[in-house]
N, C-alpha and C. Protein backbone atom coordinates (compact mmCIF):
# COMPACT_ATOMS: atom_id res chain seq x y z
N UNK A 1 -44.05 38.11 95.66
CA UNK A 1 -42.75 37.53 95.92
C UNK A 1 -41.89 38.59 96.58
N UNK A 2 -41.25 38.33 97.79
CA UNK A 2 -40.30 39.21 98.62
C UNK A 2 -38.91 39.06 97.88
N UNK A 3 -38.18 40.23 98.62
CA UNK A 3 -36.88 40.11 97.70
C UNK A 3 -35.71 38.66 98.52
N UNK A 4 -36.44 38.27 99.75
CA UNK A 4 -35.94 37.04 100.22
C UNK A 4 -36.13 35.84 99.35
N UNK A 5 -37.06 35.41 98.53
CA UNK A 5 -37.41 34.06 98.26
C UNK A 5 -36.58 34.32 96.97
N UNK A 6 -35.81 35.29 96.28
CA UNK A 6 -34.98 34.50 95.07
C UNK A 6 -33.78 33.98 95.74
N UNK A 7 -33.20 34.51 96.85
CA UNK A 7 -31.99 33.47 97.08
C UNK A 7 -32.52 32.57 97.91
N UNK A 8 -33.22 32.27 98.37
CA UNK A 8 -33.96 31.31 98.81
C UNK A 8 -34.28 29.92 98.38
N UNK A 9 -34.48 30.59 96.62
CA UNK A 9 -34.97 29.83 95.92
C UNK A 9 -33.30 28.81 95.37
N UNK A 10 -32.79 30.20 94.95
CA UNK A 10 -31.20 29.72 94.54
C UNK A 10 -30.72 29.03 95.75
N UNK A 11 -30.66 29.28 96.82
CA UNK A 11 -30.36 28.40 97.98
C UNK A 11 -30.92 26.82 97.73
N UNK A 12 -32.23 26.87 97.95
CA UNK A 12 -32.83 25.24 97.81
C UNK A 12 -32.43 24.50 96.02
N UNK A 13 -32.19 25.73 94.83
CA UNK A 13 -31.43 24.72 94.12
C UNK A 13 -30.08 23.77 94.37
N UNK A 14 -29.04 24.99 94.90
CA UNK A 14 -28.44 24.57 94.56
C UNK A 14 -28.23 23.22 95.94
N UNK A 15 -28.72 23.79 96.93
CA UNK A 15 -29.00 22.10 97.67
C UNK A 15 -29.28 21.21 97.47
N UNK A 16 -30.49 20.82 96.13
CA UNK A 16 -31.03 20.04 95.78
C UNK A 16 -30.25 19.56 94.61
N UNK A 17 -29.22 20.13 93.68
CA UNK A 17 -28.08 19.81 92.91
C UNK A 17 -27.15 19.46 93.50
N UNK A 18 -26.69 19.71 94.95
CA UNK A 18 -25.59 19.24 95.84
C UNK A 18 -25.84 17.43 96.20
N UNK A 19 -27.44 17.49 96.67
CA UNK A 19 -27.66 16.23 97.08
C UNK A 19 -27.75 15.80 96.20
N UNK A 20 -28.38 15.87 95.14
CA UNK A 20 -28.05 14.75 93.23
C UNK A 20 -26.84 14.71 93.70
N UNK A 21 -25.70 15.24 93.46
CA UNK A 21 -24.57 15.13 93.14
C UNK A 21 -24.05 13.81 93.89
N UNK A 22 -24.18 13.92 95.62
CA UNK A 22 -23.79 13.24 96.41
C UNK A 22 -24.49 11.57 96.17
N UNK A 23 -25.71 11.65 96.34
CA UNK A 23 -26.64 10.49 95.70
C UNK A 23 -26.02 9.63 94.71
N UNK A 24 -25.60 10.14 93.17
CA UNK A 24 -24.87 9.73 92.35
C UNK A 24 -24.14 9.28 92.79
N UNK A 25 -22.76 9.84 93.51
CA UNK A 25 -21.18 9.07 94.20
C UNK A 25 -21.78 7.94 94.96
N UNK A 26 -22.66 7.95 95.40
CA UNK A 26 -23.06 6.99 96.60
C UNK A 26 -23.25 5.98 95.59
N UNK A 27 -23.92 6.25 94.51
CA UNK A 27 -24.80 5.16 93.58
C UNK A 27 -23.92 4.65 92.41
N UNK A 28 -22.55 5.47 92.77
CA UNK A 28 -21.89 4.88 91.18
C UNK A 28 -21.43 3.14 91.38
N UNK A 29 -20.52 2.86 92.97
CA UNK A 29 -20.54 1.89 92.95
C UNK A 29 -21.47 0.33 92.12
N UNK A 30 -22.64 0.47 92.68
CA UNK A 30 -23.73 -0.15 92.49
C UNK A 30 -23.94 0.13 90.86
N UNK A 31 -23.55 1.32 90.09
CA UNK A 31 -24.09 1.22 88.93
C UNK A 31 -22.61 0.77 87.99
N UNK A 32 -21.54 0.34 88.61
CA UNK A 32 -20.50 -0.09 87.69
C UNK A 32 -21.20 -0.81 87.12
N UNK A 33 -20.07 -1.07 85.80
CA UNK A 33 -20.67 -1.55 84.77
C UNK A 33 -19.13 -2.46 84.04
N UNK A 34 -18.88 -3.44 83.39
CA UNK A 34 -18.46 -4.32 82.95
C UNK A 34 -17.96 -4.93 81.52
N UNK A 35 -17.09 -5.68 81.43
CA UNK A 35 -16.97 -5.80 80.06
C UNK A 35 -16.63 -7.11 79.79
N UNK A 36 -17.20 -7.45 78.29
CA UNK A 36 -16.83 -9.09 77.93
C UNK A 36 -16.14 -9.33 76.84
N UNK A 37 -14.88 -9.57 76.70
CA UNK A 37 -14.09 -9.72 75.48
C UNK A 37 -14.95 -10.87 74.46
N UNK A 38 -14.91 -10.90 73.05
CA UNK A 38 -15.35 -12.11 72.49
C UNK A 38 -14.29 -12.17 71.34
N UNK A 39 -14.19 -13.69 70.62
CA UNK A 39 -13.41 -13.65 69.58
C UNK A 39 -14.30 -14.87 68.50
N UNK A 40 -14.25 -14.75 67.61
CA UNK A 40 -14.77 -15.88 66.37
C UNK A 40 -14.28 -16.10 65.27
N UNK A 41 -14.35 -17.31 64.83
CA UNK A 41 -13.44 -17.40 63.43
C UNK A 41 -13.90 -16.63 62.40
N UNK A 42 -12.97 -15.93 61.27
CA UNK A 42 -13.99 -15.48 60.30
C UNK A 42 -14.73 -16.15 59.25
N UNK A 43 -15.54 -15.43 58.46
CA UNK A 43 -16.88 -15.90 57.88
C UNK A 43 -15.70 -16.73 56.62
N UNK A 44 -16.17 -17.84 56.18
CA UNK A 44 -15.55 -18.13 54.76
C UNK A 44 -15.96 -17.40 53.35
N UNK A 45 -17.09 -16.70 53.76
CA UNK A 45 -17.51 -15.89 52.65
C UNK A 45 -16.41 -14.99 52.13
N UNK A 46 -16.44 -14.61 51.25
CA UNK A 46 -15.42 -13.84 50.68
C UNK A 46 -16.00 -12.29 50.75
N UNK A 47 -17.26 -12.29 50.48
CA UNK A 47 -18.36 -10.66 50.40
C UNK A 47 -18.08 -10.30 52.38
N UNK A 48 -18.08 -11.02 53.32
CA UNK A 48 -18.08 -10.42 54.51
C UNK A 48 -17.63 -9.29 54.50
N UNK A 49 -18.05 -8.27 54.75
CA UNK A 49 -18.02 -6.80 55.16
C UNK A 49 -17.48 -6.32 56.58
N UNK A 50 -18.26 -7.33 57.32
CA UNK A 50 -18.37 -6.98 59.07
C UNK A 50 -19.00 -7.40 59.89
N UNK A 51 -19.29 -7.79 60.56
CA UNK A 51 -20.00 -8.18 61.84
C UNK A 51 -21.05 -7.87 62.34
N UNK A 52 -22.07 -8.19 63.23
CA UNK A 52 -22.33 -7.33 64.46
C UNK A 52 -22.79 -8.39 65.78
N UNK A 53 -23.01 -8.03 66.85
CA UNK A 53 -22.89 -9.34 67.93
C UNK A 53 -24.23 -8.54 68.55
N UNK A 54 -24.52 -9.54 68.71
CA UNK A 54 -26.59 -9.40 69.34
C UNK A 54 -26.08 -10.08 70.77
N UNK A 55 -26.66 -9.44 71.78
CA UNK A 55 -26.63 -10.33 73.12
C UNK A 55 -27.81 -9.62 73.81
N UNK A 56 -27.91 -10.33 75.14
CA UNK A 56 -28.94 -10.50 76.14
C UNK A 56 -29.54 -10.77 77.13
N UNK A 57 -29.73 -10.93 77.95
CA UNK A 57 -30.18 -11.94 79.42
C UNK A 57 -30.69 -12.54 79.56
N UNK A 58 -30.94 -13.42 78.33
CA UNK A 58 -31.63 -14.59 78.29
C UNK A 58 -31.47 -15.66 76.95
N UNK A 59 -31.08 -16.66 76.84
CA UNK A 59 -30.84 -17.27 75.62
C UNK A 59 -31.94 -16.86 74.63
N UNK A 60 -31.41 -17.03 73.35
CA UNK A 60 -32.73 -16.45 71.78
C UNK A 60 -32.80 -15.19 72.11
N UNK A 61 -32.85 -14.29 73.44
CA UNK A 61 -33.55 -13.15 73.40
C UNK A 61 -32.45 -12.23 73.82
N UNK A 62 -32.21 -11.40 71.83
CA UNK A 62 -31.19 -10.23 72.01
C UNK A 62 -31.33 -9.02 71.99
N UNK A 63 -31.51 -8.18 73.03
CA UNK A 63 -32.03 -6.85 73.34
C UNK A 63 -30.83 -5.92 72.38
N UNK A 64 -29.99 -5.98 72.50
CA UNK A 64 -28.75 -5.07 71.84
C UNK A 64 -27.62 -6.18 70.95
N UNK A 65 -27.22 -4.86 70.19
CA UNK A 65 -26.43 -5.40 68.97
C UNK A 65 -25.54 -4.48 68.88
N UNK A 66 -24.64 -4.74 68.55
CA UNK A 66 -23.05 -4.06 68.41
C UNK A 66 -22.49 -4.07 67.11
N UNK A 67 -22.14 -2.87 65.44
CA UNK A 67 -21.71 -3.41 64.49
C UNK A 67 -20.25 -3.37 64.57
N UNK A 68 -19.30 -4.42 64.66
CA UNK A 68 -17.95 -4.28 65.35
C UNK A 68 -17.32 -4.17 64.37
N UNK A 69 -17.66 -4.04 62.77
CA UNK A 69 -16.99 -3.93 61.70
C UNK A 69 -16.54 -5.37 61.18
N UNK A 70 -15.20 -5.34 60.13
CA UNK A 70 -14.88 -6.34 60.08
C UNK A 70 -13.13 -7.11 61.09
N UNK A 71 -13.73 -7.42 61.75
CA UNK A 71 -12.73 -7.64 62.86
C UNK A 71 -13.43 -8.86 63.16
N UNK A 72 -12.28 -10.21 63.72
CA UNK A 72 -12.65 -11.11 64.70
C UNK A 72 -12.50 -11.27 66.19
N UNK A 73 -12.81 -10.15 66.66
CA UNK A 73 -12.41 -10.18 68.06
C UNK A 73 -13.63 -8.96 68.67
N UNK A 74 -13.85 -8.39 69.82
CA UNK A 74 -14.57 -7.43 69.98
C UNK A 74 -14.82 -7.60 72.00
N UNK A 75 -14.70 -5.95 72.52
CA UNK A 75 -15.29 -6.35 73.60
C UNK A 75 -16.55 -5.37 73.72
N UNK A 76 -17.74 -6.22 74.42
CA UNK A 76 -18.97 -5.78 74.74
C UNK A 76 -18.58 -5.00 75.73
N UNK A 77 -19.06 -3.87 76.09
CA UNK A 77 -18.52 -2.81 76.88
C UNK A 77 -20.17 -2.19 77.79
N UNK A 78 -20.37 -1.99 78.75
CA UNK A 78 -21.48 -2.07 79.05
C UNK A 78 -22.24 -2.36 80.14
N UNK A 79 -21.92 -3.64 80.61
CA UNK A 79 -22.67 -4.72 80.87
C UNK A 79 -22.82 -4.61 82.26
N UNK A 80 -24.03 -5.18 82.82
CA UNK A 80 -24.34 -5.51 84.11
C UNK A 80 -23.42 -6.46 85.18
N UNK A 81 -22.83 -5.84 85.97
CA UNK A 81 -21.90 -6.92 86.71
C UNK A 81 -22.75 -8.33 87.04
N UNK A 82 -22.02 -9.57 87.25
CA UNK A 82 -22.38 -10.20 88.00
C UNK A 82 -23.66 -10.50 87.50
N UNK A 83 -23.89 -10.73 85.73
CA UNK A 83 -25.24 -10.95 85.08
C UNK A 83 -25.35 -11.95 83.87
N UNK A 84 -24.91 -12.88 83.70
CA UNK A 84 -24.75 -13.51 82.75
C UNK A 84 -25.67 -13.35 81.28
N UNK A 85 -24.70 -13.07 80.20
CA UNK A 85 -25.58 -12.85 78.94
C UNK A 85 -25.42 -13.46 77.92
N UNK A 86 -26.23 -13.66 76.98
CA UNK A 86 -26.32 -14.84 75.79
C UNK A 86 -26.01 -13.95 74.17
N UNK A 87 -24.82 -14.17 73.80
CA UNK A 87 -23.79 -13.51 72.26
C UNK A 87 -23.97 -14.59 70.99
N UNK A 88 -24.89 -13.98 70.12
CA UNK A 88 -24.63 -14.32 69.07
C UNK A 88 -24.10 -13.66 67.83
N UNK A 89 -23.39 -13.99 66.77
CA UNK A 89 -22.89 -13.21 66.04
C UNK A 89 -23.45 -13.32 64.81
N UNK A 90 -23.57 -12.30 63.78
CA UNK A 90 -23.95 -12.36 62.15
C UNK A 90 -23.30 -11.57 61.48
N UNK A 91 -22.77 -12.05 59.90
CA UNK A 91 -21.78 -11.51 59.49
C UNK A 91 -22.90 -10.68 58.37
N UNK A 92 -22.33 -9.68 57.81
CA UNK A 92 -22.95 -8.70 56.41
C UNK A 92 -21.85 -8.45 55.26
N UNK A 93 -23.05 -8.34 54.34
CA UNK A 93 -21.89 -8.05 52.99
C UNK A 93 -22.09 -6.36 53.03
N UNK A 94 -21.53 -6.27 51.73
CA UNK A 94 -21.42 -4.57 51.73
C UNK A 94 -22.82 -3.56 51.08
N UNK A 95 -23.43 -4.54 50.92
CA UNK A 95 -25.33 -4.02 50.89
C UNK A 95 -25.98 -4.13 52.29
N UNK A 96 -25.15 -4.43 53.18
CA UNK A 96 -25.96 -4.76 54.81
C UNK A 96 -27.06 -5.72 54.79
N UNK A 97 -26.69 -6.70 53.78
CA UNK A 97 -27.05 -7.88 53.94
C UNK A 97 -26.87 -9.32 54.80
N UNK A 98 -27.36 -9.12 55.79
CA UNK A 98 -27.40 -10.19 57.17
C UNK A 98 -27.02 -11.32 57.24
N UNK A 99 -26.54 -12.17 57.68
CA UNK A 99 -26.35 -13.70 57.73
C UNK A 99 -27.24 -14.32 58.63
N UNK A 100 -27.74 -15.19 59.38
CA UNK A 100 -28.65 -15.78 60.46
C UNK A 100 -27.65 -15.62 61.51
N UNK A 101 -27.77 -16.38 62.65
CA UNK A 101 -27.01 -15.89 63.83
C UNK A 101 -26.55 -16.92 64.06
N UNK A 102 -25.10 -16.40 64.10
CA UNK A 102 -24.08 -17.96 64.68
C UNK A 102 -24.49 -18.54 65.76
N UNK A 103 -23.99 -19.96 66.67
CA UNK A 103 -24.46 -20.25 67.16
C UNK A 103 -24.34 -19.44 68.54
N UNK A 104 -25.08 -19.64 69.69
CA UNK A 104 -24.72 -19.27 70.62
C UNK A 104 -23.97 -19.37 71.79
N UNK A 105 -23.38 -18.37 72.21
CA UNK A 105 -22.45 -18.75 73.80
C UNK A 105 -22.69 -17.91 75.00
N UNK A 106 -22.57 -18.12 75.96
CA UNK A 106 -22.92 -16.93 77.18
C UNK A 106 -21.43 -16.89 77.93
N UNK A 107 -21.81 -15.97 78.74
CA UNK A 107 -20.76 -15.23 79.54
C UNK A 107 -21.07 -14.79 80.48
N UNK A 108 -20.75 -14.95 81.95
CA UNK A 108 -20.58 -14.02 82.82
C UNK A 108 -20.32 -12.62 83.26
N UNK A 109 -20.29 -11.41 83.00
CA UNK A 109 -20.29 -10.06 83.28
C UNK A 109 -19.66 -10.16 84.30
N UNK A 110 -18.49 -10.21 84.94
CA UNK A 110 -17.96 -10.09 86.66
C UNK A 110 -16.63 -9.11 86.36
N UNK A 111 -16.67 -8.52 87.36
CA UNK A 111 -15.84 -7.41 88.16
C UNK A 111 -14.57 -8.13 87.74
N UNK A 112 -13.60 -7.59 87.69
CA UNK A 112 -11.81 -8.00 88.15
C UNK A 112 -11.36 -6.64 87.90
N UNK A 113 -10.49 -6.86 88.82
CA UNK A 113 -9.59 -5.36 88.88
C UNK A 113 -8.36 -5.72 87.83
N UNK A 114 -8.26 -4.62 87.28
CA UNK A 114 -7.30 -4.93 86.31
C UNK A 114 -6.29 -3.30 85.64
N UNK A 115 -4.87 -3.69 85.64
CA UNK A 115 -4.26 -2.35 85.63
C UNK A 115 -4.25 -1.49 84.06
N UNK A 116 -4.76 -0.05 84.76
CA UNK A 116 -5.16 0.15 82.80
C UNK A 116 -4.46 0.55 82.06
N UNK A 117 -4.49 0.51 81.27
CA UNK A 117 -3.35 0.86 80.44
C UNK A 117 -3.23 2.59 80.09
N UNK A 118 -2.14 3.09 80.01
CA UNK A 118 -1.92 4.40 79.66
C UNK A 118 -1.38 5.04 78.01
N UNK A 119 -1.73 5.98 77.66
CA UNK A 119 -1.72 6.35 76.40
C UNK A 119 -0.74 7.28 76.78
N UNK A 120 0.06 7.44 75.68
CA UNK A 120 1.22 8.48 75.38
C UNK A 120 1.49 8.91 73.88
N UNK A 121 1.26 10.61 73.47
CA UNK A 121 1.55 10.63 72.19
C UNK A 121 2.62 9.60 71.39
N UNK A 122 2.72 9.51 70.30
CA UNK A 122 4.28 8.82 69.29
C UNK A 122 4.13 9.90 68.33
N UNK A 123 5.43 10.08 67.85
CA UNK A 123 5.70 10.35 66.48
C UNK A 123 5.01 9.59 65.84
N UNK A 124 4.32 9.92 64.35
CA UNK A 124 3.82 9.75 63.36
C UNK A 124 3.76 10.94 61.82
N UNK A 125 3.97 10.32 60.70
CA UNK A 125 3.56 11.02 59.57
C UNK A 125 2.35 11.70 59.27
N UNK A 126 2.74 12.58 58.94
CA UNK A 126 1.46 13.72 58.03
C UNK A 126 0.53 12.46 57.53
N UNK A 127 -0.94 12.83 58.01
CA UNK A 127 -2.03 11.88 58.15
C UNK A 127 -2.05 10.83 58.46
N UNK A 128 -1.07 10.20 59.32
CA UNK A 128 -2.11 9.54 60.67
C UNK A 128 -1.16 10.18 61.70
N UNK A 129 -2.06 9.20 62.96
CA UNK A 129 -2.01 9.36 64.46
C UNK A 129 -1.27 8.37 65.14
N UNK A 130 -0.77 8.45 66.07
CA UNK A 130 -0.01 7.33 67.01
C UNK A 130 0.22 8.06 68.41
N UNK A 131 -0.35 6.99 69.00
CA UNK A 131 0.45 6.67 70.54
C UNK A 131 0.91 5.29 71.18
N UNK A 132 1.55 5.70 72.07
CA UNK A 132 2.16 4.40 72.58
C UNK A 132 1.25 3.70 73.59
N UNK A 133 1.28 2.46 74.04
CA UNK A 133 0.31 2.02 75.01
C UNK A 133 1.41 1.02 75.85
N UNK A 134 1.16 1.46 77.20
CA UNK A 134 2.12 0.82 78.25
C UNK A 134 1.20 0.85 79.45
N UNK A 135 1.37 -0.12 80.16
CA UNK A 135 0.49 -0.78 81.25
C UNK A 135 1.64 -2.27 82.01
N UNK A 136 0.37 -3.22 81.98
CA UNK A 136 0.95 -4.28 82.71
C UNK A 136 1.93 -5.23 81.31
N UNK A 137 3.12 -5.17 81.65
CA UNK A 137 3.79 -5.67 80.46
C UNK A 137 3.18 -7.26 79.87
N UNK A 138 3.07 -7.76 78.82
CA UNK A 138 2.54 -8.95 78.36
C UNK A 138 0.85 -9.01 78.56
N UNK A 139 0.34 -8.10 78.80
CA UNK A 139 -1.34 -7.89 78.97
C UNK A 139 -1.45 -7.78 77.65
N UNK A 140 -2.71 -8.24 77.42
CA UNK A 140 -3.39 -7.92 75.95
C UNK A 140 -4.42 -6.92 76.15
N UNK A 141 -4.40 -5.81 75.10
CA UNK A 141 -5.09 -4.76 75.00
C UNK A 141 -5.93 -4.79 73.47
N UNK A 142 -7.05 -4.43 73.76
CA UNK A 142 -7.57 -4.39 72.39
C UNK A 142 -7.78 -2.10 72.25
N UNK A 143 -7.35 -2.13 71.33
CA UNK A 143 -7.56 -0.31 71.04
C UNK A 143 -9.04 -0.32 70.00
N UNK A 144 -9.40 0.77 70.28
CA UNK A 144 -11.16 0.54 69.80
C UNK A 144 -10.97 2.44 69.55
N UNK A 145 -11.74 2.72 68.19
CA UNK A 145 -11.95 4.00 68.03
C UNK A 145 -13.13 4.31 67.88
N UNK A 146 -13.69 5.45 68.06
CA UNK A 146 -15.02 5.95 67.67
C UNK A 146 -15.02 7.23 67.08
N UNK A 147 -16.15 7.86 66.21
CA UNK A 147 -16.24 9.07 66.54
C UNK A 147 -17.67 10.28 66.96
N UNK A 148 -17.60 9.34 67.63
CA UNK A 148 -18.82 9.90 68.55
C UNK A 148 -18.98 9.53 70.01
N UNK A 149 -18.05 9.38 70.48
CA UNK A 149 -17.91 8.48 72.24
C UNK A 149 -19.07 7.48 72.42
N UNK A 150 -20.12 6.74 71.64
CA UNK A 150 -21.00 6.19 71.99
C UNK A 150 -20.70 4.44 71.24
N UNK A 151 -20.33 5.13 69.80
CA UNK A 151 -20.11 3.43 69.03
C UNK A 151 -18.41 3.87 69.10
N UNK A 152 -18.42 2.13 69.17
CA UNK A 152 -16.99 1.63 69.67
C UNK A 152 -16.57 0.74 68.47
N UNK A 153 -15.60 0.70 67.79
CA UNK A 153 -14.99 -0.46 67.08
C UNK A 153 -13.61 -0.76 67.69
N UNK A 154 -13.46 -1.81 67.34
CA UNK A 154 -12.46 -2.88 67.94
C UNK A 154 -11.32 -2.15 66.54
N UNK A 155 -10.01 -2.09 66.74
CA UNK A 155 -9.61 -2.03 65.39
C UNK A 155 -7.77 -2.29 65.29
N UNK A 156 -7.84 -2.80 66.88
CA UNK A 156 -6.40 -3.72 66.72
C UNK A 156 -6.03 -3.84 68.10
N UNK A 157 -5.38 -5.62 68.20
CA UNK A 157 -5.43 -6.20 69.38
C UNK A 157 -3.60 -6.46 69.44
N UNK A 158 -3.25 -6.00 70.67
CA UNK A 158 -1.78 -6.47 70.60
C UNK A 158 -1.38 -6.17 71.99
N UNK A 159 -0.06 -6.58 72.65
CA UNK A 159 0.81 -7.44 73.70
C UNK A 159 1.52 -5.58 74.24
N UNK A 160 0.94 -5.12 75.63
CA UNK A 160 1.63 -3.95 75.89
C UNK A 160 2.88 -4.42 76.53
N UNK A 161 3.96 -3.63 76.42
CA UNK A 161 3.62 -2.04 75.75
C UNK A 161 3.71 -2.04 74.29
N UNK A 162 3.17 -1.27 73.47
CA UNK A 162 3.31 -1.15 71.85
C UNK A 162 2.86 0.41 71.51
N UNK A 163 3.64 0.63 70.35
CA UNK A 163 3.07 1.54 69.69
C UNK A 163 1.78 1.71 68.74
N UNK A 164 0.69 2.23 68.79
CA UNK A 164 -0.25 2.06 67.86
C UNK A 164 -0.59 3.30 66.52
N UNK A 165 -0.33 3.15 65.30
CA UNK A 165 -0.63 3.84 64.78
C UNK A 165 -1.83 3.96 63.48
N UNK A 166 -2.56 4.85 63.75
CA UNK A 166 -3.54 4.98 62.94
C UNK A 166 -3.33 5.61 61.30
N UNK A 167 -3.21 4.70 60.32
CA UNK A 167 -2.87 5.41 59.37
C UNK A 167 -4.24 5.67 58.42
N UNK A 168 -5.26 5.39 58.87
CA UNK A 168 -6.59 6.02 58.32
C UNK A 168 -7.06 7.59 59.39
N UNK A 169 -6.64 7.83 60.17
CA UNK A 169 -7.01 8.85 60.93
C UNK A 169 -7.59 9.98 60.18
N UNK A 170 -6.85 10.49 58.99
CA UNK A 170 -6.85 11.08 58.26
C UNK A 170 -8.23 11.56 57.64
N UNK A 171 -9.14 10.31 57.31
CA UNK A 171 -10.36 10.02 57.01
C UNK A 171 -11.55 10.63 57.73
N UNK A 172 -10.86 10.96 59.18
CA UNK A 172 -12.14 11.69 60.06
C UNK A 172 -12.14 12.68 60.64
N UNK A 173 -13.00 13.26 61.04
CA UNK A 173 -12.77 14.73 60.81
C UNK A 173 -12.69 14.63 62.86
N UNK A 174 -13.16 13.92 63.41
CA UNK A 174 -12.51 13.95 64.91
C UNK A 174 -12.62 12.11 64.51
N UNK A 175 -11.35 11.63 66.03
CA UNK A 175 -11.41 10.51 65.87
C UNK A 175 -11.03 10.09 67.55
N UNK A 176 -11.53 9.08 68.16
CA UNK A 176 -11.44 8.83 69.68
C UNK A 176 -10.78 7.72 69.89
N UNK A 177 -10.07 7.83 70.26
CA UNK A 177 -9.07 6.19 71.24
C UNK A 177 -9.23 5.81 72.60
N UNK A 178 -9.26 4.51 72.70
CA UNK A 178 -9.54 3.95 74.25
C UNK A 178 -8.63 2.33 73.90
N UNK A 179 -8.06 1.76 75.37
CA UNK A 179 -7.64 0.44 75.17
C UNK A 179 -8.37 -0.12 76.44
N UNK A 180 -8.95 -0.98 75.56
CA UNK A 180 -9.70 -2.34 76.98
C UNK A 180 -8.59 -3.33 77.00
N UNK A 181 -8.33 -3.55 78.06
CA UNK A 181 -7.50 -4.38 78.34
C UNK A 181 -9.05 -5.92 78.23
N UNK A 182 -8.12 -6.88 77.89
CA UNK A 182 -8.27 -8.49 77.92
C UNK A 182 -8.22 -8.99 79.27
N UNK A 183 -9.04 -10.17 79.56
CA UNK A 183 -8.47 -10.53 81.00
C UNK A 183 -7.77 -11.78 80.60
């Protein structure tokens, strides 16, 4: 090996990390991705715990499941534009004991542009959190926390602009906020 071929070498990486890079931008379009609000009455059971919503691309057949807690509302976050998918829901008690699957409904996955909403600290008390949420005035926003950026819960739906405050925050040792807007 000459003392030419290590930058050589570093040369053709980092070319070959330049063009990934570019490839990607080119490809994000095409790989947007979509979201489907859902809402259902709750269970009459009294033991209901929580939820979770099974869907898919094809009726009966549910590739993924979502546990949205106990909430009646939830958006699938995800999804293939322009792909229609089949949502069923099942409720659990507090042994993660299953219900069968409500009946079914489908949905469309499609694009709309829509204005997003913005987060702003609030005042709040020693153990919890708050910010304000302001966007398109009279839009419905659902706020969803996680703590791990991957699972999402739904955990309160309301009319921007509003203040939102978390008075369980306290409980986790990191905690993540996002608002999907409703269409």
């Amino acid at each position: 090996m000459t003392n030419n071929s290590v930058p050589n070498q570093i040369a053709k990486i980092f070319s070959l990390r330049r063009l990934i890079f570019i490839v990607a931008l080119i490809a994000m379009p095409a790989m947007a991705t979509v979201s489907v609000p859902l809402s259902w009455n709750p269970s009459a059971d009294p033991n209901v715990a929580g939820y979770k919503i099974y869907y898919g691309g094809a009726s009966g057949v549910y590739t993924n499941s979502v546990d949205v807690g106990n909430v009646t509302n939830a958006i699938i976050t995800g999804l293939t534009a322009n792909t229609t998918y089949y949502f069923a829901a099942t409720s659990y008690d507090a042994f993660g004991d299953e219900s069968g699957y409500s009946d079914e409904t489908s949905a469309s996955a499609t694009t709309s542009p829509a204005a997003a909403a913005t987060l702003a600290p609030a005042a709040c008390v020693s153990g919890q959190f708050a910010f304000s949420v302001s966007g398109v005035t009279n839009a419905q926003c659902i706020v969803q926390a996680s703590t791990n950026l991957v699972d999402w819960v739904s955990i309160q739906t309301n009319t921007a602009p509003f203040t939102f405050v978390d008075s369980n925050a306290s409980q986790f040792s990191q905690r993540f906020y996002r608002t999907v807007n409703l269409p």
